[in-house]
PDB file of N, CA and C in Angstrom:
ATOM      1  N   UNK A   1    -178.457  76.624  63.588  1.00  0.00           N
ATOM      2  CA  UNK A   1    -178.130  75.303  64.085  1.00  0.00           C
ATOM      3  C   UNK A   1    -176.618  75.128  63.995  1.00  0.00           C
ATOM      4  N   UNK A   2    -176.003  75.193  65.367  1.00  0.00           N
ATOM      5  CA  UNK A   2    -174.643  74.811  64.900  1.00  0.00           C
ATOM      6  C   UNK A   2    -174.088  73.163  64.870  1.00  0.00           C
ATOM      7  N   UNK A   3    -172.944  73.093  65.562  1.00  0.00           N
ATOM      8  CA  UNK A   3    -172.280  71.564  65.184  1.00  0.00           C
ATOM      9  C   UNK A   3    -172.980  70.612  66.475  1.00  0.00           C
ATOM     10  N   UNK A   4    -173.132  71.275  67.331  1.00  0.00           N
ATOM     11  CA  UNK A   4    -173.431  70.852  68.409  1.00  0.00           C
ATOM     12  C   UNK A   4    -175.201  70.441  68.582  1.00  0.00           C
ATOM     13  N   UNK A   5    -176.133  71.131  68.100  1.00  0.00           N
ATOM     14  CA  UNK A   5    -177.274  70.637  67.927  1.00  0.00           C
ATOM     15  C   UNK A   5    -177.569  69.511  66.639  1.00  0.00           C
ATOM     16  N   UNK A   6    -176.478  69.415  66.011  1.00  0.00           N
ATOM     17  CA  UNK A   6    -176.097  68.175  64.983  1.00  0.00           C
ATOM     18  C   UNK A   6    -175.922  67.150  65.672  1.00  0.00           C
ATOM     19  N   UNK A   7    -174.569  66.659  66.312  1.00  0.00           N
ATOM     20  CA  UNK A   7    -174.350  65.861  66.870  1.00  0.00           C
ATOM     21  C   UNK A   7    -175.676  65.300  68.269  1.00  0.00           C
ATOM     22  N   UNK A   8    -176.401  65.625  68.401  1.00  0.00           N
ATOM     23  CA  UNK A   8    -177.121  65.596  69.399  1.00  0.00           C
ATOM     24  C   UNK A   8    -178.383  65.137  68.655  1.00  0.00           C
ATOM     25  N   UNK A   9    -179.063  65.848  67.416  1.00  0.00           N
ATOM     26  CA  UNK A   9    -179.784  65.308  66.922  1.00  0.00           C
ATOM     27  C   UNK A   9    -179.058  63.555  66.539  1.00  0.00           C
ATOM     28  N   UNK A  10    -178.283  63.382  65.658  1.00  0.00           N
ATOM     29  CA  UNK A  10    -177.410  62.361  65.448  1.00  0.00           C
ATOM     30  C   UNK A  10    -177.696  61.338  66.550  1.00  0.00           C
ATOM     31  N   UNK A  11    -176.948  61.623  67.695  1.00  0.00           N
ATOM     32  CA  UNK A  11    -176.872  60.725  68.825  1.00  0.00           C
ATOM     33  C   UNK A  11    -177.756  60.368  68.926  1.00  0.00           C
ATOM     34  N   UNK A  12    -179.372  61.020  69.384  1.00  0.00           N
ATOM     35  CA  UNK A  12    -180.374  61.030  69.241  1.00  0.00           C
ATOM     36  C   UNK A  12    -181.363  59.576  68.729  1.00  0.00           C
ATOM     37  N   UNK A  13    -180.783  59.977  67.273  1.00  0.00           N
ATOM     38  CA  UNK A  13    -181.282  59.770  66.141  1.00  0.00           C
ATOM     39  C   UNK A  13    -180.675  57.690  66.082  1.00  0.00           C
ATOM     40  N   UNK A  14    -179.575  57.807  66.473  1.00  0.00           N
ATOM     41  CA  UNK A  14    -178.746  56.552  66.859  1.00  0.00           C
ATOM     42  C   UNK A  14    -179.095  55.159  68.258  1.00  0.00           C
ATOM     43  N   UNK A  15    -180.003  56.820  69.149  1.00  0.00           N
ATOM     44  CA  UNK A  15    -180.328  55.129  70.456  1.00  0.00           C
ATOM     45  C   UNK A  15    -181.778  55.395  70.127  1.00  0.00           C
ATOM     46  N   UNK A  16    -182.956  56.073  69.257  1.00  0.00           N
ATOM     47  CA  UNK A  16    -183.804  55.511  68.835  1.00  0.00           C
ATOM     48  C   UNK A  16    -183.871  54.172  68.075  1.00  0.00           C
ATOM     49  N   UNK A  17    -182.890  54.664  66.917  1.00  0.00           N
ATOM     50  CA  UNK A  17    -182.424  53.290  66.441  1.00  0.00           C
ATOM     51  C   UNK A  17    -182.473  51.627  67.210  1.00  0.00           C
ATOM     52  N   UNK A  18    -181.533  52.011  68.103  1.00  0.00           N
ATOM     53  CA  UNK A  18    -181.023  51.186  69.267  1.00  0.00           C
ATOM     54  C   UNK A  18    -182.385  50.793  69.743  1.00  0.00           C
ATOM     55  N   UNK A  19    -182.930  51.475  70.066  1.00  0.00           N
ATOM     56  CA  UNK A  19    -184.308  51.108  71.110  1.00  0.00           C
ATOM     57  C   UNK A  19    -185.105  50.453  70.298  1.00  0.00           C
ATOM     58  N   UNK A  20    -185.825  50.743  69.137  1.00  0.00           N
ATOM     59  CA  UNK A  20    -186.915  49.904  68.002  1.00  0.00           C
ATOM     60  C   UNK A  20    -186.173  48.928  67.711  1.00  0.00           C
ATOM     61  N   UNK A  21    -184.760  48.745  67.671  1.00  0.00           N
ATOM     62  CA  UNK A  21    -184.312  47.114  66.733  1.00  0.00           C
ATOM     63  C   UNK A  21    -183.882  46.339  67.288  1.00  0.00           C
ATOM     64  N   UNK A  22    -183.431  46.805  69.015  1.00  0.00           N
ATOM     65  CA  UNK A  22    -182.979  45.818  69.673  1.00  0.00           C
ATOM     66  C   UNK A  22    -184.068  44.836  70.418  1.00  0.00           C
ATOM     67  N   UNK A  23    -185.300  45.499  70.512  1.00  0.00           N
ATOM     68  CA  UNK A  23    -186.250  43.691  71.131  1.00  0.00           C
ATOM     69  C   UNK A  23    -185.865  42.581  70.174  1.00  0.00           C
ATOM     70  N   UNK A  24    -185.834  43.300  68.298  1.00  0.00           N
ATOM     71  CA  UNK A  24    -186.360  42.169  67.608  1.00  0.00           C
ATOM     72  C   UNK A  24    -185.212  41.337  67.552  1.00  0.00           C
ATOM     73  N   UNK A  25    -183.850  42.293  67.235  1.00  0.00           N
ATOM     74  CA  UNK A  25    -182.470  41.569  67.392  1.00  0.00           C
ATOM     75  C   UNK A  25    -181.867  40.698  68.715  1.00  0.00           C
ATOM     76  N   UNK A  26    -182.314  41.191  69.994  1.00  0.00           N
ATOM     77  CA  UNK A  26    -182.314  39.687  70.726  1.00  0.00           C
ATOM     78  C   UNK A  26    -183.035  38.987  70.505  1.00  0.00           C
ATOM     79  N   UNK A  27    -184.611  39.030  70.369  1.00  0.00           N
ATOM     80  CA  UNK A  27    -184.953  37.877  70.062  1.00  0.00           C
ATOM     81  C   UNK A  27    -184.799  36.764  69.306  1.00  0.00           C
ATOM     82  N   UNK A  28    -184.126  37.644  67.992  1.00  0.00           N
ATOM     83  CA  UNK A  28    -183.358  36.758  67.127  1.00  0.00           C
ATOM     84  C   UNK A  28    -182.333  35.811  67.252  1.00  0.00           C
ATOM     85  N   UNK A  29    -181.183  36.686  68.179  1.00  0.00           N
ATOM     86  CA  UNK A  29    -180.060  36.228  68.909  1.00  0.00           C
ATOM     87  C   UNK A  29    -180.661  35.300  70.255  1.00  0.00           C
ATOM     88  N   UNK A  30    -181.570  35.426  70.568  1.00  0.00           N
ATOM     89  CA  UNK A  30    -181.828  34.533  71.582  1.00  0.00           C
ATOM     90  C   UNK A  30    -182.408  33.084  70.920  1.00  0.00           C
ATOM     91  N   UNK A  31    -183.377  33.323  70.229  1.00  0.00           N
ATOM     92  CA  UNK A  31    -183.656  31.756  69.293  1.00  0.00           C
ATOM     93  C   UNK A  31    -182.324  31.485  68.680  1.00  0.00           C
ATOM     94  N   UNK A  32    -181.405  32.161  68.059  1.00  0.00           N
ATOM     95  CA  UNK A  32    -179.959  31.259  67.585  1.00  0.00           C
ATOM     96  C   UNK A  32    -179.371  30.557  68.527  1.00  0.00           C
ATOM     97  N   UNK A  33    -179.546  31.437  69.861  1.00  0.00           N
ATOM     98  CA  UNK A  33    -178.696  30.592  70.493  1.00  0.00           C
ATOM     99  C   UNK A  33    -179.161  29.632  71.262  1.00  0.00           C
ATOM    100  N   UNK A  34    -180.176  29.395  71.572  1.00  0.00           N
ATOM    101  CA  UNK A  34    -181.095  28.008  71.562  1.00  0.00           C
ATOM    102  C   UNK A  34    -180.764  26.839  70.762  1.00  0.00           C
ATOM    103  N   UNK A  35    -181.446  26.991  69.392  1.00  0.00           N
ATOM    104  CA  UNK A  35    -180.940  26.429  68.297  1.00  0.00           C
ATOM    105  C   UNK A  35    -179.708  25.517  68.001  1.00  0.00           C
ATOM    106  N   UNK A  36    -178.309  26.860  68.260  1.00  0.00           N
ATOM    107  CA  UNK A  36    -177.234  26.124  68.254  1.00  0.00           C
ATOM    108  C   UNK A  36    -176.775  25.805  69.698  1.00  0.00           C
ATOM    109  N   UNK A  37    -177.577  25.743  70.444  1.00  0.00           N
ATOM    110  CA  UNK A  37    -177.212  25.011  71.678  1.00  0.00           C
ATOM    111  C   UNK A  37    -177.802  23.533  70.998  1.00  0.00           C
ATOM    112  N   UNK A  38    -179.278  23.751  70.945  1.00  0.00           N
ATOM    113  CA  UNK A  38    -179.644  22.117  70.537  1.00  0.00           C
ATOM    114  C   UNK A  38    -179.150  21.496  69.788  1.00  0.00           C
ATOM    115  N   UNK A  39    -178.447  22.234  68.851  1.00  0.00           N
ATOM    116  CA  UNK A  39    -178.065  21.552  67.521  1.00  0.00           C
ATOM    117  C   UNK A  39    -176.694  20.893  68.379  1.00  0.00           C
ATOM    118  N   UNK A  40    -175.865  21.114  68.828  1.00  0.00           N
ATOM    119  CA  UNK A  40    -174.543  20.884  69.631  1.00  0.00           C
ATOM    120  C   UNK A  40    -175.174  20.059  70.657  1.00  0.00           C
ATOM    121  N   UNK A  41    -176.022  19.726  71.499  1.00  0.00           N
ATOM    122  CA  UNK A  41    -176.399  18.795  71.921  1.00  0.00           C
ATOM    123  C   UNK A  41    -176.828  17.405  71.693  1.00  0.00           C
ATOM    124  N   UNK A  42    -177.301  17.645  70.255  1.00  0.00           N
ATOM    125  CA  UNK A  42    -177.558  16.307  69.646  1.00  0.00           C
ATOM    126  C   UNK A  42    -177.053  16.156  68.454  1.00  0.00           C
ATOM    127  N   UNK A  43    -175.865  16.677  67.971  1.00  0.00           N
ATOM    128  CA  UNK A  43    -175.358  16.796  67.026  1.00  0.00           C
ATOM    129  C   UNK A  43    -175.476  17.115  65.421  1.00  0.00           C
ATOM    130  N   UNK A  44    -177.114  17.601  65.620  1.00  0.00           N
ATOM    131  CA  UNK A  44    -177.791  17.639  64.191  1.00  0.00           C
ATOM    132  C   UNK A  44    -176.849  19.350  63.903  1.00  0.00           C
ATOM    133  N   UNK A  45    -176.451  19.357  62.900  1.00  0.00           N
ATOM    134  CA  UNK A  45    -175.517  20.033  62.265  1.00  0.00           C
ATOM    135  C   UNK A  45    -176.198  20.577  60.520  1.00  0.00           C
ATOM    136  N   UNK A  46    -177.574  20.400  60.543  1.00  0.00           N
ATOM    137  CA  UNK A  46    -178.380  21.246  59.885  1.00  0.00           C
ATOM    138  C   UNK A  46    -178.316  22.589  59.602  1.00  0.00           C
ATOM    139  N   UNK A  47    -177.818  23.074  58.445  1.00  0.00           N
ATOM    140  CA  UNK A  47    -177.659  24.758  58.401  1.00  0.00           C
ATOM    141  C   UNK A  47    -178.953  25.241  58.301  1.00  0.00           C
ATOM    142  N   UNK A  48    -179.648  24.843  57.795  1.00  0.00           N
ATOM    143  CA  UNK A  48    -181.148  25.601  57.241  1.00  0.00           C
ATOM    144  C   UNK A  48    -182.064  25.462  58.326  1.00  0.00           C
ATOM    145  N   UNK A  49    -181.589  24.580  59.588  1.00  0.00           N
ATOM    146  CA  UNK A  49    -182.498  24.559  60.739  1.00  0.00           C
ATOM    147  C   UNK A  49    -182.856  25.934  61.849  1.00  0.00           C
ATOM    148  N   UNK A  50    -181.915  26.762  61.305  1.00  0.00           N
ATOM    149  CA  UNK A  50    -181.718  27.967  62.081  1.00  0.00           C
ATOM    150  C   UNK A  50    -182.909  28.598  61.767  1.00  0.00           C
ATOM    151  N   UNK A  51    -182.944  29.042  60.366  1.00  0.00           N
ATOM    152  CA  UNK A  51    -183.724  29.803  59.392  1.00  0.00           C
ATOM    153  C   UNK A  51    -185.496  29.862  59.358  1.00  0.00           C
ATOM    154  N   UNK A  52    -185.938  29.076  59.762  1.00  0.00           N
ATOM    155  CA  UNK A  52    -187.278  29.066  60.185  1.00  0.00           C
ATOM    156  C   UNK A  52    -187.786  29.278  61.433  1.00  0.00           C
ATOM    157  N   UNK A  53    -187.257  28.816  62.570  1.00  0.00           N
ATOM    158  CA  UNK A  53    -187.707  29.247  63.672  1.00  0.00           C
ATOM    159  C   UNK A  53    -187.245  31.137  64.480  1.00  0.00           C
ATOM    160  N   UNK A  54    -186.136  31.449  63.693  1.00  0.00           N
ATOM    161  CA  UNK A  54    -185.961  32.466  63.444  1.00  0.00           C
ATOM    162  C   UNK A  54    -186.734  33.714  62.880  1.00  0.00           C
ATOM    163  N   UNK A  55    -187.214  33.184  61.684  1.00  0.00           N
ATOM    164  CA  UNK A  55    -187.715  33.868  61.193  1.00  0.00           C
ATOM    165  C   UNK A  55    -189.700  34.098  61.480  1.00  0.00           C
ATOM    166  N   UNK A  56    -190.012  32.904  62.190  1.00  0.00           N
ATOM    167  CA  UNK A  56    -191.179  32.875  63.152  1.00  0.00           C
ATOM    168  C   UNK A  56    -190.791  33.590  64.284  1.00  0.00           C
ATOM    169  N   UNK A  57    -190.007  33.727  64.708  1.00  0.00           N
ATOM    170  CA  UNK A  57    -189.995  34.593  66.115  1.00  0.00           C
ATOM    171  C   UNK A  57    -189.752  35.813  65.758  1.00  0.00           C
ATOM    172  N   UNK A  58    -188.775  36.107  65.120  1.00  0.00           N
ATOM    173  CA  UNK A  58    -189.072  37.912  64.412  1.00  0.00           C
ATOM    174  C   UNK A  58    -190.047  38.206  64.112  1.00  0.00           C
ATOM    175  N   UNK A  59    -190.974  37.804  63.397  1.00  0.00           N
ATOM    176  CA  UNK A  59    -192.343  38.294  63.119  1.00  0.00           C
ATOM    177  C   UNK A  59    -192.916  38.163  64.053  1.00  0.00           C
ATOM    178  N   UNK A  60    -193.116  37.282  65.522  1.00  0.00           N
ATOM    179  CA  UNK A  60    -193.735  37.549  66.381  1.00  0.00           C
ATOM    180  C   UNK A  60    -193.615  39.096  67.217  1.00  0.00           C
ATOM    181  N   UNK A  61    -192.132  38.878  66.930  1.00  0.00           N
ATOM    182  CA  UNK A  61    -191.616  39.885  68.079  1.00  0.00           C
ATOM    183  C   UNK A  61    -191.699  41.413  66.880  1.00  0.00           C
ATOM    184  N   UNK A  62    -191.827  41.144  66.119  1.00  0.00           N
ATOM    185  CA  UNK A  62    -192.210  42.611  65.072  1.00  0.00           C
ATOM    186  C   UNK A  62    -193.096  42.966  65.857  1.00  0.00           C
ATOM    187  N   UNK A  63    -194.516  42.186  65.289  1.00  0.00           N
ATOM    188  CA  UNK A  63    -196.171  42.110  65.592  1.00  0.00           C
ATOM    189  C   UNK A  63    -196.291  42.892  67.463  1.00  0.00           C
ATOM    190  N   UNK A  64    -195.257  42.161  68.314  1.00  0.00           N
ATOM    191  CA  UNK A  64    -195.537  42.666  69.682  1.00  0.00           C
ATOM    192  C   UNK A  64    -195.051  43.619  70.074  1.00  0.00           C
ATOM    193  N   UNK A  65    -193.762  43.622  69.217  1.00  0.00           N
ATOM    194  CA  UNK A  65    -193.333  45.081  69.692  1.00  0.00           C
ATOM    195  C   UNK A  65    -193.618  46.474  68.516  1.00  0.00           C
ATOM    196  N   UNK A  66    -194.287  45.968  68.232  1.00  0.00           N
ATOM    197  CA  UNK A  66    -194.667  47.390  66.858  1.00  0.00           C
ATOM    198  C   UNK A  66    -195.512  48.480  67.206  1.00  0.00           C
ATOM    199  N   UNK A  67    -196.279  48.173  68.666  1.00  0.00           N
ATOM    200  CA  UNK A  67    -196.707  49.565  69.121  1.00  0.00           C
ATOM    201  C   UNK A  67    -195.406  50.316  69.892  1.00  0.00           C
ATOM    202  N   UNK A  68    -194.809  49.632  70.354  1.00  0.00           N
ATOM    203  CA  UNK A  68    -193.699  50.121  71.149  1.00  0.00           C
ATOM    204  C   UNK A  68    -193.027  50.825  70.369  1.00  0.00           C
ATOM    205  N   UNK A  69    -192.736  50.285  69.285  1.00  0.00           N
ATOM    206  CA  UNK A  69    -191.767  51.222  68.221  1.00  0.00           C
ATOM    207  C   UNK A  69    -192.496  52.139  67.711  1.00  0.00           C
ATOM    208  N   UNK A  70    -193.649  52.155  67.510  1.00  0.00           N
ATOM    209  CA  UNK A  70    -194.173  53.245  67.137  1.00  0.00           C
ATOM    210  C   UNK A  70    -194.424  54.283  67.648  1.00  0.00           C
ATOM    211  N   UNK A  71    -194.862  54.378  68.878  1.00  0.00           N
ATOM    212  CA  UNK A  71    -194.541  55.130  70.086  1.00  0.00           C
ATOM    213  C   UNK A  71    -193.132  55.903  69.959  1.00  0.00           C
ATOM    214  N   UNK A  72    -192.040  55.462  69.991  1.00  0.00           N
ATOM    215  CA  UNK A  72    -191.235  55.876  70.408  1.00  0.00           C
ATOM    216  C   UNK A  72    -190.445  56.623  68.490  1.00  0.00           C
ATOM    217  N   UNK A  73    -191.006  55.898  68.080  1.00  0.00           N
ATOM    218  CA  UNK A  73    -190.734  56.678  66.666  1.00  0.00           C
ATOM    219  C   UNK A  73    -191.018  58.327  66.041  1.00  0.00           C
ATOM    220  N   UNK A  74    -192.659  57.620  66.593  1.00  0.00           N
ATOM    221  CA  UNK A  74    -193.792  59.194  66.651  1.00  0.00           C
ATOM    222  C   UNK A  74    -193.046  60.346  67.828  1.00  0.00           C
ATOM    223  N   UNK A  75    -192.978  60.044  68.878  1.00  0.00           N
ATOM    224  CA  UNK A  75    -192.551  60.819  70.063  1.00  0.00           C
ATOM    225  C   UNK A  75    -191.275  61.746  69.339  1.00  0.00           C
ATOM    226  N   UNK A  76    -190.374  60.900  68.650  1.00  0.00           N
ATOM    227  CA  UNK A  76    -188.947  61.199  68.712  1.00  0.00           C
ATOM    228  C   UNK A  76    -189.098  62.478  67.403  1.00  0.00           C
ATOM    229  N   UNK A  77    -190.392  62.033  66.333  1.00  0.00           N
ATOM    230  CA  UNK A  77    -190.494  62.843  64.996  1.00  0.00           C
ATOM    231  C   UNK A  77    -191.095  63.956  65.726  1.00  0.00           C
ATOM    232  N   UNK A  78    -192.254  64.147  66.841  1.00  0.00           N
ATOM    233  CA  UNK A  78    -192.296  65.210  67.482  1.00  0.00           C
ATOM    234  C   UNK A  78    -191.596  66.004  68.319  1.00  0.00           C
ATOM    235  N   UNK A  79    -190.949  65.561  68.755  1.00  0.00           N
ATOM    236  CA  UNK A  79    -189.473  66.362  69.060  1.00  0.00           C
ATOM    237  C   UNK A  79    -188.522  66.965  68.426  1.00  0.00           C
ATOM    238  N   UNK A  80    -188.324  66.127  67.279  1.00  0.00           N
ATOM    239  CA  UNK A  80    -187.127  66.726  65.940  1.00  0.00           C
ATOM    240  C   UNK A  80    -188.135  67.871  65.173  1.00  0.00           C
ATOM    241  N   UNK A  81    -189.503  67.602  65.122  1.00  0.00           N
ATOM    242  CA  UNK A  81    -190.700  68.817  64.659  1.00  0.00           C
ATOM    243  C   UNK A  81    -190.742  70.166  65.295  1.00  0.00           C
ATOM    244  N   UNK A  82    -190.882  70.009  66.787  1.00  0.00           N
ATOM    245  CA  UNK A  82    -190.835  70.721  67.163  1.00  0.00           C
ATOM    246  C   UNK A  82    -189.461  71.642  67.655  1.00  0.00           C
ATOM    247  N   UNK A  83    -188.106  70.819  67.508  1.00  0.00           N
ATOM    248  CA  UNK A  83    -186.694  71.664  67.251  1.00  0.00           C
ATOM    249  C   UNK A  83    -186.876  72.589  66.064  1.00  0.00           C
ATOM    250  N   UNK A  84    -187.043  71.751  64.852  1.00  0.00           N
ATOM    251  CA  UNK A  84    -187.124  72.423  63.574  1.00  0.00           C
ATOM    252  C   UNK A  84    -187.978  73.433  63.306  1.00  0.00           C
ATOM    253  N   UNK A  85    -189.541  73.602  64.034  1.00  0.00           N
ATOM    254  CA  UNK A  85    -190.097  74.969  64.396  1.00  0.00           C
ATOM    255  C   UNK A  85    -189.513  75.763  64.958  1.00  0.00           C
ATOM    256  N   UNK A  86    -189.473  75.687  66.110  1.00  0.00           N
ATOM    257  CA  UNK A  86    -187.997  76.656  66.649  1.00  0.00           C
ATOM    258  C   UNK A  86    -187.090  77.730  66.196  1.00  0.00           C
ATOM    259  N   UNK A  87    -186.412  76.637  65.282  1.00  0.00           N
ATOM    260  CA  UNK A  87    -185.582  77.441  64.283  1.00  0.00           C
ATOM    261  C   UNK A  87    -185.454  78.168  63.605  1.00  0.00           C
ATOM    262  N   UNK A  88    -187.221  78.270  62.312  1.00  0.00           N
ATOM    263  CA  UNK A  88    -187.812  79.493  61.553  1.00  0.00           C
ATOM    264  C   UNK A  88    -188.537  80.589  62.826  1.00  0.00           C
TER     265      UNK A  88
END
């Protein structure tokens, strides 16, 4: 294995990342920015108002997207499995 099948696993290894955390992280970012739109609309300036509806929509969006990530988790460990056979 040289430097180059490193970096590639790496990269790899980086927009899996990308792919499983970004539904839940917009969704997150999308209820904030709701939130502090409403909150700036009617001036309620509540810090702790963020924090619950937030944290209800991440767990939704866990729950819906958790076959998706799993999918693409499993796929990616069979691929890095089957490099690493290869090799011996």
């Amino acid at each position: 294995m040289n430097e180059a099948d490193v970096l590639e696993i790496a990269q790899s290894a980086l927009w899996i990342i990308l792919k499983t955390a970004g539904p839940i992280m917009m969704s997150g970012l999308f209820v904030g920015l709701i939130i502090a739109l409403f909150q700036a609309l009617t001036t309620i300036q509540e810090m702790t108002l963020t924090f619950v509806p937030k944290i209800i929509v991440i767990f939704i969006a866990i729950v819906a997207f958790l076959p998706y990530m799993m999918t693409t988790v499993i796929e990616y460990s069979h691929t890095l499995f089957d490099r690493i056979a290869t090799l011996g």
